[in-house]
N, C-alpha and C. Protein backbone atom coordinates (compact mmCIF):
# COMPACT_ATOMS: atom_id res chain seq x y z
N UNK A 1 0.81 -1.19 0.00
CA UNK A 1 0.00 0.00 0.00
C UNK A 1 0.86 1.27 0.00
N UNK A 2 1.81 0.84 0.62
CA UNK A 2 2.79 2.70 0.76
C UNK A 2 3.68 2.59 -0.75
N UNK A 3 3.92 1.76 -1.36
CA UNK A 3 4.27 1.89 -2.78
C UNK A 3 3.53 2.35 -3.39
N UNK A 4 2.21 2.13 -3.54
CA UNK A 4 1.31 2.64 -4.58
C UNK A 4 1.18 4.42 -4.16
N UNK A 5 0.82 4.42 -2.72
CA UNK A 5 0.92 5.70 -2.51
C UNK A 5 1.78 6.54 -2.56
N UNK A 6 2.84 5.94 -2.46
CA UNK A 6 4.42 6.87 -3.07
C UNK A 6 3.95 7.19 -4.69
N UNK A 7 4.00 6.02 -5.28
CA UNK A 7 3.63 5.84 -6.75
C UNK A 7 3.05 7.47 -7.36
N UNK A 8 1.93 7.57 -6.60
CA UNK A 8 0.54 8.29 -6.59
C UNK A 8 1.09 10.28 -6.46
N UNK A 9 1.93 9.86 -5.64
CA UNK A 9 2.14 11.19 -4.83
C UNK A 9 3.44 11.85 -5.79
N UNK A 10 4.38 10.66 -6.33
CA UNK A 10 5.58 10.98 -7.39
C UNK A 10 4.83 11.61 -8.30
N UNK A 11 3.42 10.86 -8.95
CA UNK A 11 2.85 11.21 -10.14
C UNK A 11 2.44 12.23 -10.08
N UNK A 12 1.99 12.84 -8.93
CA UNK A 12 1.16 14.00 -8.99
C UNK A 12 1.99 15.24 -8.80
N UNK A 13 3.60 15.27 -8.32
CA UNK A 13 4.01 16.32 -8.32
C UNK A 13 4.95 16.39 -9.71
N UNK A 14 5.17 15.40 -10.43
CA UNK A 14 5.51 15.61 -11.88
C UNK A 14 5.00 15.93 -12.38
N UNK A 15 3.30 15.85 -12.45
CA UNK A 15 2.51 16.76 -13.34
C UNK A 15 2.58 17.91 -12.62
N UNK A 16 2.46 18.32 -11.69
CA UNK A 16 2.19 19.68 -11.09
C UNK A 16 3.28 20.21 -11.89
N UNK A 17 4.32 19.84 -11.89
CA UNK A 17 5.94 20.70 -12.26
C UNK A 17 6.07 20.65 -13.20
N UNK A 18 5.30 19.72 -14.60
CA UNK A 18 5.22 19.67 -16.01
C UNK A 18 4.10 21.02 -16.05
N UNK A 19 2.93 20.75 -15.78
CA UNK A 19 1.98 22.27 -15.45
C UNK A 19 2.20 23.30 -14.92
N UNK A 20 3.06 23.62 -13.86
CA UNK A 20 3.72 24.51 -13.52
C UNK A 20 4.69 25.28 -14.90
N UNK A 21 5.83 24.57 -15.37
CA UNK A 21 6.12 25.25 -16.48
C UNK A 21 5.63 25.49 -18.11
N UNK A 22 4.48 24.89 -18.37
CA UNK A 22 2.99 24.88 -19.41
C UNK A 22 2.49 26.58 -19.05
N UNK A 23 2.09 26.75 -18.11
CA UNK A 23 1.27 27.95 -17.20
C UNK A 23 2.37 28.64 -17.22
N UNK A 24 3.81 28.66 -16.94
CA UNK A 24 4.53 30.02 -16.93
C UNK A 24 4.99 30.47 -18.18
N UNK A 25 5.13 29.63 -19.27
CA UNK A 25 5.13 29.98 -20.63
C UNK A 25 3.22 30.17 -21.41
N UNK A 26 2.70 29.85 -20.95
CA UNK A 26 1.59 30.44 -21.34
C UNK A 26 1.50 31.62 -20.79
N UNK A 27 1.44 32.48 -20.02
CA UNK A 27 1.38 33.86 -19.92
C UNK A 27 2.55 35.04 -20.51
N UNK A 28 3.58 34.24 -20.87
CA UNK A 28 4.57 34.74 -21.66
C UNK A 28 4.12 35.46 -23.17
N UNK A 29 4.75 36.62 -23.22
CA UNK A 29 4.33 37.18 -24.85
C UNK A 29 5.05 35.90 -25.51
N UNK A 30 4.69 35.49 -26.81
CA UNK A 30 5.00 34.94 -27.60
C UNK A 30 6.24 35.66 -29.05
N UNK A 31 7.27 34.96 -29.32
CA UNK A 31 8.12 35.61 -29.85
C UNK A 31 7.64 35.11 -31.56
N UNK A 32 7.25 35.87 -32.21
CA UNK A 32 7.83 35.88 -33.94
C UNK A 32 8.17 36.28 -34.62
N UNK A 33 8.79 35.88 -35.77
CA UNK A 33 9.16 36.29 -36.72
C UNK A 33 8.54 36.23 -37.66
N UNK A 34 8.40 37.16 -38.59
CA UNK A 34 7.53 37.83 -40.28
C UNK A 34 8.55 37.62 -40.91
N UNK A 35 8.97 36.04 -41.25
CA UNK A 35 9.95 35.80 -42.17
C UNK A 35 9.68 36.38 -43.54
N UNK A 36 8.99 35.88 -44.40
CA UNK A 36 8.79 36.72 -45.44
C UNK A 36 8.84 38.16 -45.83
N UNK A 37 8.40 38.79 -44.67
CA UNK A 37 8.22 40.45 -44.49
C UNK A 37 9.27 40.84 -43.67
N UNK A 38 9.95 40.69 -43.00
CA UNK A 38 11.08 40.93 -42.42
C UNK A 38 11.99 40.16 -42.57
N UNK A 39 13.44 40.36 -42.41
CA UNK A 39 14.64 39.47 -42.55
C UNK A 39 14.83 37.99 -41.56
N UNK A 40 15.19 37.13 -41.26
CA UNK A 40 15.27 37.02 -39.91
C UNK A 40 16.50 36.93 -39.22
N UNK A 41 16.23 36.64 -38.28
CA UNK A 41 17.46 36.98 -37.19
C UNK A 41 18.19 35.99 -36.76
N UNK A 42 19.88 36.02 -37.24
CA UNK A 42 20.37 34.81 -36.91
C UNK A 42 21.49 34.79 -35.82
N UNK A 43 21.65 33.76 -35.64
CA UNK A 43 22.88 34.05 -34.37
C UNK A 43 24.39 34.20 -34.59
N UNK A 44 25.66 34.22 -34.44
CA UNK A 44 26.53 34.77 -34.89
C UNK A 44 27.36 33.34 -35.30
N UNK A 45 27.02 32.27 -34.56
CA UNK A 45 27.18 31.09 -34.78
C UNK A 45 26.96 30.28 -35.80
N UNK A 46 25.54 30.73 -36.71
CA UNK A 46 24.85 30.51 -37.54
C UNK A 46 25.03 29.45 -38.40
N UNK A 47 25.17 28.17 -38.56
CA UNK A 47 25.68 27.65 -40.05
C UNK A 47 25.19 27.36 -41.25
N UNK A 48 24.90 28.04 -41.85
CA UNK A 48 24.15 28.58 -42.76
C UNK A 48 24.87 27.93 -44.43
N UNK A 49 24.46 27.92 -45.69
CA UNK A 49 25.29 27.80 -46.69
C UNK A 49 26.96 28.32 -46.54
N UNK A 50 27.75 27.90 -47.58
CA UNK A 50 29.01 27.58 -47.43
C UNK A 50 29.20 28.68 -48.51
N UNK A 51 30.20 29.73 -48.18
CA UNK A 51 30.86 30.91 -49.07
C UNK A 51 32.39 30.81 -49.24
N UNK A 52 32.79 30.51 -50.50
CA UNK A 52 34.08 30.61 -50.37
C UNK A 52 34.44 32.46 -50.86
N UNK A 53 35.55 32.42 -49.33
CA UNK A 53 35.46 33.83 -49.65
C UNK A 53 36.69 34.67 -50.70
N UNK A 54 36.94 36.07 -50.83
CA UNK A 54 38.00 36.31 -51.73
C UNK A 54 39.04 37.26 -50.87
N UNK A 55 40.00 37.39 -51.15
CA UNK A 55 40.58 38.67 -50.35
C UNK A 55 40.46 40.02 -50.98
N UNK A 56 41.21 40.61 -50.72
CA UNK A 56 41.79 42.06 -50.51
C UNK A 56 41.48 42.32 -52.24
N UNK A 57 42.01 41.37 -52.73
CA UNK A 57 42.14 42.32 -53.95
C UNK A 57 40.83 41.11 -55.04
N UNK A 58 40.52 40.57 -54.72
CA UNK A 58 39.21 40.41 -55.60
C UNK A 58 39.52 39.07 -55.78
N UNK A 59 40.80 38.01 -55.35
CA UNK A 59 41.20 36.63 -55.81
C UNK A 59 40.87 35.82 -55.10
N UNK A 60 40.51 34.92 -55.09
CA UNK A 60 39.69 33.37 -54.27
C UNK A 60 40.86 32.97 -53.47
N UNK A 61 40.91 33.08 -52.32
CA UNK A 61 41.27 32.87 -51.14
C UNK A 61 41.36 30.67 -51.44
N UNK A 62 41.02 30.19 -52.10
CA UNK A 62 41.20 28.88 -51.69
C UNK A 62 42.41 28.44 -52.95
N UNK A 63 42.95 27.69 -52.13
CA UNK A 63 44.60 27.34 -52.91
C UNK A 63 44.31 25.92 -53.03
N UNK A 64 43.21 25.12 -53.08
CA UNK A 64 43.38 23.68 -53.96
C UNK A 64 43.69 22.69 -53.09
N UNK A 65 44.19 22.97 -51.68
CA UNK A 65 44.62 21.94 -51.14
C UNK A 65 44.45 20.72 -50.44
N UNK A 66 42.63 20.71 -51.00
CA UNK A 66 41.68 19.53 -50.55
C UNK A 66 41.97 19.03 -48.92
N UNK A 67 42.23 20.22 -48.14
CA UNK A 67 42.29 19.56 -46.35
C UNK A 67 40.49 19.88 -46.13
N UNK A 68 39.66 20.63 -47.01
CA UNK A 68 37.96 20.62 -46.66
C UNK A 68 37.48 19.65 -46.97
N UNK A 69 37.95 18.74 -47.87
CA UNK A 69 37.30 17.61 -48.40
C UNK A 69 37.70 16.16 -47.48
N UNK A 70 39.06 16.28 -47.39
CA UNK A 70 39.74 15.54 -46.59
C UNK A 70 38.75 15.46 -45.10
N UNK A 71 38.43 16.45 -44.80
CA UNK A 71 37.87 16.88 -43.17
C UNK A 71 36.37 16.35 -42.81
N UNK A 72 35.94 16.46 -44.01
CA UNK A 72 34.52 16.49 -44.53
C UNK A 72 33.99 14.86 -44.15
N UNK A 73 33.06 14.93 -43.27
CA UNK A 73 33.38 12.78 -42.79
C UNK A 73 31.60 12.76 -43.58
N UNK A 74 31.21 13.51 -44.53
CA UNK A 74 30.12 13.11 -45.14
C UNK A 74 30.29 12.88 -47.03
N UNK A 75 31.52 12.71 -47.11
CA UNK A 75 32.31 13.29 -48.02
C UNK A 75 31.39 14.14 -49.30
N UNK A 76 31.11 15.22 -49.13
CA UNK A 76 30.18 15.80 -49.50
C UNK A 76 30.98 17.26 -50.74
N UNK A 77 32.25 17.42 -50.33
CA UNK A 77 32.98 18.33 -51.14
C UNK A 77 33.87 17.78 -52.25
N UNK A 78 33.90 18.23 -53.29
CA UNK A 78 34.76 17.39 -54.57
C UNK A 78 35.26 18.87 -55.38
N UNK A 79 36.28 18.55 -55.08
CA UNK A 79 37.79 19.72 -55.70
C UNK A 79 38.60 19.36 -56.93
N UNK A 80 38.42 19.81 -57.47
CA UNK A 80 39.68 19.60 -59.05
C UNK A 80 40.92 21.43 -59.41
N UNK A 81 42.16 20.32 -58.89
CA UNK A 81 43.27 21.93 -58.75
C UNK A 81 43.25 22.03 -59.91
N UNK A 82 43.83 23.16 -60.42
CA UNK A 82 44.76 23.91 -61.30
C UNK A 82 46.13 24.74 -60.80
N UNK A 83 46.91 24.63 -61.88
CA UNK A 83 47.69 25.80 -61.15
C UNK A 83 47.54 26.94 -62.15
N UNK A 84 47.79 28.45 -60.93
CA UNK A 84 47.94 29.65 -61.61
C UNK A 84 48.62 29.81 -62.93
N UNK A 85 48.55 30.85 -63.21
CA UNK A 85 49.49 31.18 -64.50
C UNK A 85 50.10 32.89 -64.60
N UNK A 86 50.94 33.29 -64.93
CA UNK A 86 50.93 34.59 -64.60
C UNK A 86 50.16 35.14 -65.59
N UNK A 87 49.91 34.56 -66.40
CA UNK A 87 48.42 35.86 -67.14
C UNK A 87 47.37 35.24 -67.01
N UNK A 88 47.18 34.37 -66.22
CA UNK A 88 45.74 34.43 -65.52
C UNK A 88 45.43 33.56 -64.16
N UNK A 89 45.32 34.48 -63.01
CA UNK A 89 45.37 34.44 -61.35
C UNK A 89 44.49 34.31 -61.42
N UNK A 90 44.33 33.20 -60.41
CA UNK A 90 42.49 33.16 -59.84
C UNK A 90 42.47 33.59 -58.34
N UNK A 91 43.95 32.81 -57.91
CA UNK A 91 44.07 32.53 -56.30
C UNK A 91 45.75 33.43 -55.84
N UNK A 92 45.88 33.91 -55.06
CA UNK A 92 47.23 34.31 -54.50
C UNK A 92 47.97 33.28 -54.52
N UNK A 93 48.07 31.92 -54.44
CA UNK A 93 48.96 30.68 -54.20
C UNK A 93 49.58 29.87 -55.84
N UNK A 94 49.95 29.65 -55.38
CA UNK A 94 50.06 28.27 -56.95
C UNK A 94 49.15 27.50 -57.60
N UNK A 95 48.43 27.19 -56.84
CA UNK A 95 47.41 26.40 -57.44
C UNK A 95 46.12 26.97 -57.07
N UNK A 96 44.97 26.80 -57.76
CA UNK A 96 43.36 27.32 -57.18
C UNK A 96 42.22 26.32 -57.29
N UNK A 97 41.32 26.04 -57.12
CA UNK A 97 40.64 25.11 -57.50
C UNK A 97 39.52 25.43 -58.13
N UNK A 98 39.75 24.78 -59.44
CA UNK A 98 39.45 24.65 -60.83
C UNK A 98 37.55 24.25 -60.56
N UNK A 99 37.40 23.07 -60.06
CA UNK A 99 35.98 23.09 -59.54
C UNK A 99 35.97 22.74 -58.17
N UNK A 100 35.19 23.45 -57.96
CA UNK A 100 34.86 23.46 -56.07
C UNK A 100 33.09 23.23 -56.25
N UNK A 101 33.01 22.04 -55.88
CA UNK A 101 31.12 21.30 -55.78
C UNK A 101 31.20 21.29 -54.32
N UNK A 102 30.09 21.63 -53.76
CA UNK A 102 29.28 21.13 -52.40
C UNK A 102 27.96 20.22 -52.48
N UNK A 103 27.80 19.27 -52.44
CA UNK A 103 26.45 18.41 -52.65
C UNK A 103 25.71 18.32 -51.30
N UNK A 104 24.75 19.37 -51.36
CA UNK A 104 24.03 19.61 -49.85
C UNK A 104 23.16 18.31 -49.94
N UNK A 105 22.84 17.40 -51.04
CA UNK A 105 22.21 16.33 -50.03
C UNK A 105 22.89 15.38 -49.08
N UNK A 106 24.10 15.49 -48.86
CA UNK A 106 24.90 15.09 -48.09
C UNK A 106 25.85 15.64 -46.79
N UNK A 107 25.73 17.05 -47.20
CA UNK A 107 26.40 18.00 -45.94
C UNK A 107 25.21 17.93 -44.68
N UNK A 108 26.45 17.98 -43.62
CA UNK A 108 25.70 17.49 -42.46
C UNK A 108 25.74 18.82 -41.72
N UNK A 109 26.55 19.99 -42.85
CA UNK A 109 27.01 21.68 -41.53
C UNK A 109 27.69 21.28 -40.04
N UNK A 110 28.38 20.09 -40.26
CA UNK A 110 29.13 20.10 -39.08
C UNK A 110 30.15 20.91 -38.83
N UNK A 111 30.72 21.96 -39.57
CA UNK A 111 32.00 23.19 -39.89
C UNK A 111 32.98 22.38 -39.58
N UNK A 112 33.82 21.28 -40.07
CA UNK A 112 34.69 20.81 -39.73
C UNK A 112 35.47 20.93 -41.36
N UNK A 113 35.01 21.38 -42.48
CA UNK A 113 35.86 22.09 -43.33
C UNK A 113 35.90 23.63 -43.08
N UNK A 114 34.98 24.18 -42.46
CA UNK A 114 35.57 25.56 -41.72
C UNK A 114 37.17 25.41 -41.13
N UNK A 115 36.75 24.48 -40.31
CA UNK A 115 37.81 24.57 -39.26
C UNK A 115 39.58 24.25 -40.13
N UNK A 116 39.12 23.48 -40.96
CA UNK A 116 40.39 22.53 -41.84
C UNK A 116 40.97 23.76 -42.64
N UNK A 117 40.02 24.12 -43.09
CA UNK A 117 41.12 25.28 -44.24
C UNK A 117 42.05 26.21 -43.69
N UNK A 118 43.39 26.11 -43.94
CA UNK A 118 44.28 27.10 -43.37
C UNK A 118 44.15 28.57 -44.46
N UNK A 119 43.62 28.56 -44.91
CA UNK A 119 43.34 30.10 -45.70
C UNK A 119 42.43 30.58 -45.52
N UNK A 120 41.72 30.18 -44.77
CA UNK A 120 39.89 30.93 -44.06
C UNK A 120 39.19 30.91 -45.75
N UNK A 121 39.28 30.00 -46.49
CA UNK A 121 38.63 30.31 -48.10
C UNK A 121 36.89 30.12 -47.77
N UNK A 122 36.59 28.94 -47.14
CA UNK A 122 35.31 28.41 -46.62
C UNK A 122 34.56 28.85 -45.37
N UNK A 123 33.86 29.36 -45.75
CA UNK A 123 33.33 30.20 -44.04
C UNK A 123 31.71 29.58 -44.50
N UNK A 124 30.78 29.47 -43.28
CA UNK A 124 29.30 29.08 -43.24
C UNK A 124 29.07 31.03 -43.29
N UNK A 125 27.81 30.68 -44.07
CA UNK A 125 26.79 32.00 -44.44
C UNK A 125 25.95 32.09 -43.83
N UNK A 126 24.80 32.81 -44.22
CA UNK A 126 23.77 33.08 -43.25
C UNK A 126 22.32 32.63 -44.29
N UNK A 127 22.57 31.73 -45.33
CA UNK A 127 21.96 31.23 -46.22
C UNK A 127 21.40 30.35 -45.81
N UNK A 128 19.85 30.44 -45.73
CA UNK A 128 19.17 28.49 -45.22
C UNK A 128 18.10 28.17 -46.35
N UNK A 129 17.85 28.95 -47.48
CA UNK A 129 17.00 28.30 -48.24
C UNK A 129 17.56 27.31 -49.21
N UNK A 130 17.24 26.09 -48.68
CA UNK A 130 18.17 25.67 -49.85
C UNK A 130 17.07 24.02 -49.90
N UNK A 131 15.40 24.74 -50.18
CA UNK A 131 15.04 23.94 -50.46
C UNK A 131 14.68 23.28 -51.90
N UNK A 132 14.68 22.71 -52.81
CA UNK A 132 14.24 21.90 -54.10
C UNK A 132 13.80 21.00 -54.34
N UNK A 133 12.97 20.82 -55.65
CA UNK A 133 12.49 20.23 -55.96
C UNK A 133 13.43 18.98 -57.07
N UNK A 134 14.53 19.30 -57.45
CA UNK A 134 15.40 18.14 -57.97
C UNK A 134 16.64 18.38 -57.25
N UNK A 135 16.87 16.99 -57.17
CA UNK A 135 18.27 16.49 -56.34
C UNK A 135 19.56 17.07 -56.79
N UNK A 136 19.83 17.39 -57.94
CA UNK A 136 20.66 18.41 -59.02
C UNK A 136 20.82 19.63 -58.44
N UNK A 137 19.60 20.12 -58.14
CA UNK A 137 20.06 21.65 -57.81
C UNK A 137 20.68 21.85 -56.13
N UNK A 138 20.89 20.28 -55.69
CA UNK A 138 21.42 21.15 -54.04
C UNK A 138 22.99 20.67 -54.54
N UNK A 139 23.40 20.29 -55.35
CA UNK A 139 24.94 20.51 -55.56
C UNK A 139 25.26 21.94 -56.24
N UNK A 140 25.59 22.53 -55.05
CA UNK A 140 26.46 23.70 -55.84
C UNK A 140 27.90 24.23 -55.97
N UNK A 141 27.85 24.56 -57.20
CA UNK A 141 28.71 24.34 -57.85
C UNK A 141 29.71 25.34 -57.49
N UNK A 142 31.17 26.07 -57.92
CA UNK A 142 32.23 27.11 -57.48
C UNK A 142 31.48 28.94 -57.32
N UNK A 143 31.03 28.79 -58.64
CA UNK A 143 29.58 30.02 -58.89
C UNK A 143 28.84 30.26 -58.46
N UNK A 144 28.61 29.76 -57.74
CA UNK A 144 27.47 29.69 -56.60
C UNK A 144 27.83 29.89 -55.07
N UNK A 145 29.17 29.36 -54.78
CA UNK A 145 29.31 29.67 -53.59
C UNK A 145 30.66 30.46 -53.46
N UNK A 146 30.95 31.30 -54.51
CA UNK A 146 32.07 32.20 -54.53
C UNK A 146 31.24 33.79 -54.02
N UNK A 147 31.79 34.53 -52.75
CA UNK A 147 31.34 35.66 -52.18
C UNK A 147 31.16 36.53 -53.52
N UNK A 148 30.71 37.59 -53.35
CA UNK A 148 30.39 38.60 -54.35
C UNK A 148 31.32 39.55 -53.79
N UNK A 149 32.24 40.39 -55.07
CA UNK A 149 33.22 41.09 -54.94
C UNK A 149 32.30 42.37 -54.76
N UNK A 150 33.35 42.94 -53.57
CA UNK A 150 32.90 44.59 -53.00
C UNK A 150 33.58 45.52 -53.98
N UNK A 151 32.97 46.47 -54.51
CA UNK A 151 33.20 46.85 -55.24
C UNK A 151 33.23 48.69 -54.69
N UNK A 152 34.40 49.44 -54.58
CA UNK A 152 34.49 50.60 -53.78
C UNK A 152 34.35 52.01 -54.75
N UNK A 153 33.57 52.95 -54.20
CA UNK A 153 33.70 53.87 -55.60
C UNK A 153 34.91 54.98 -54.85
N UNK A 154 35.38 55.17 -55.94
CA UNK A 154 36.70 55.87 -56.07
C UNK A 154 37.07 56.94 -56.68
């Protein structure tokens, strides 16, 4: 009999304390966002689509050296080098990479090719639409995830 009534008495203050915090978020304003109509708001952490970025002077920051792909445990990145040429730079280094694919049906956004690249070329964005209707369009391709050059008036 004192089991069941323990039983009884456990049950009833777990619901009280499941209802207790039900009731203190119900009187709470409710937070939203007007995604469509407003931007939304992300955290600084964010991991969002994948930007390879450029430097200083307008050239792709990534030098070919497949340590993102290497890093990558979904193997989801596929790189083909080239090397520079002096009449035509893509990258500050010797070599640049010729195609740079991301196949988001397989990226897991774990940033562990963030972390791998010693040239900061790969940084996460603040990009999350990346829904479709064919399996084709979530591989994207160097063009797609190359930053857009700032352009200063002078």
């Amino acid at each position: 009999m004192a089991s069941i009534l323990s039983t009884v008495v456990e049950t009833a203050s777990a619901l009280a304390s499941g209802f207790r915090v039900t009731f203190r978020n119900l009187l709470r304003p409710t937070v939203t966002e007007n995604y469509p109509d407003e931007p939304p708001h992300f955290e600084q952490r964010f991991r969002g689509l994948h930007v390879l970025q450029r430097d200083e002077q307008g050239l792709e920051k990534c030098v070919g050296c497949f340590l993102c792909a290497a890093a990558c445990p979904s193997n989801c990145i596929y790189i083909e080098a080239a090397d520079n040429t002096s009449e035509r730079r893509i990258s500050a280094g010797e070599r640049h990479a010729a195609v740079y694919n991301i196949d988001y049906n397989r990226c897991i956004f774990c940033g562990y090719c963030v972390e791998a690249c010693p040239t900061d070329a790969i940084t996460h964005g603040h990009g999350f639409e990346l829904a479709s209707y064919n399996v084709t369009g979530l591989i994207y391709r160097k063009e797609q995830l190359l930053a857009r050059t700032v352009t200063s008036d002078k």
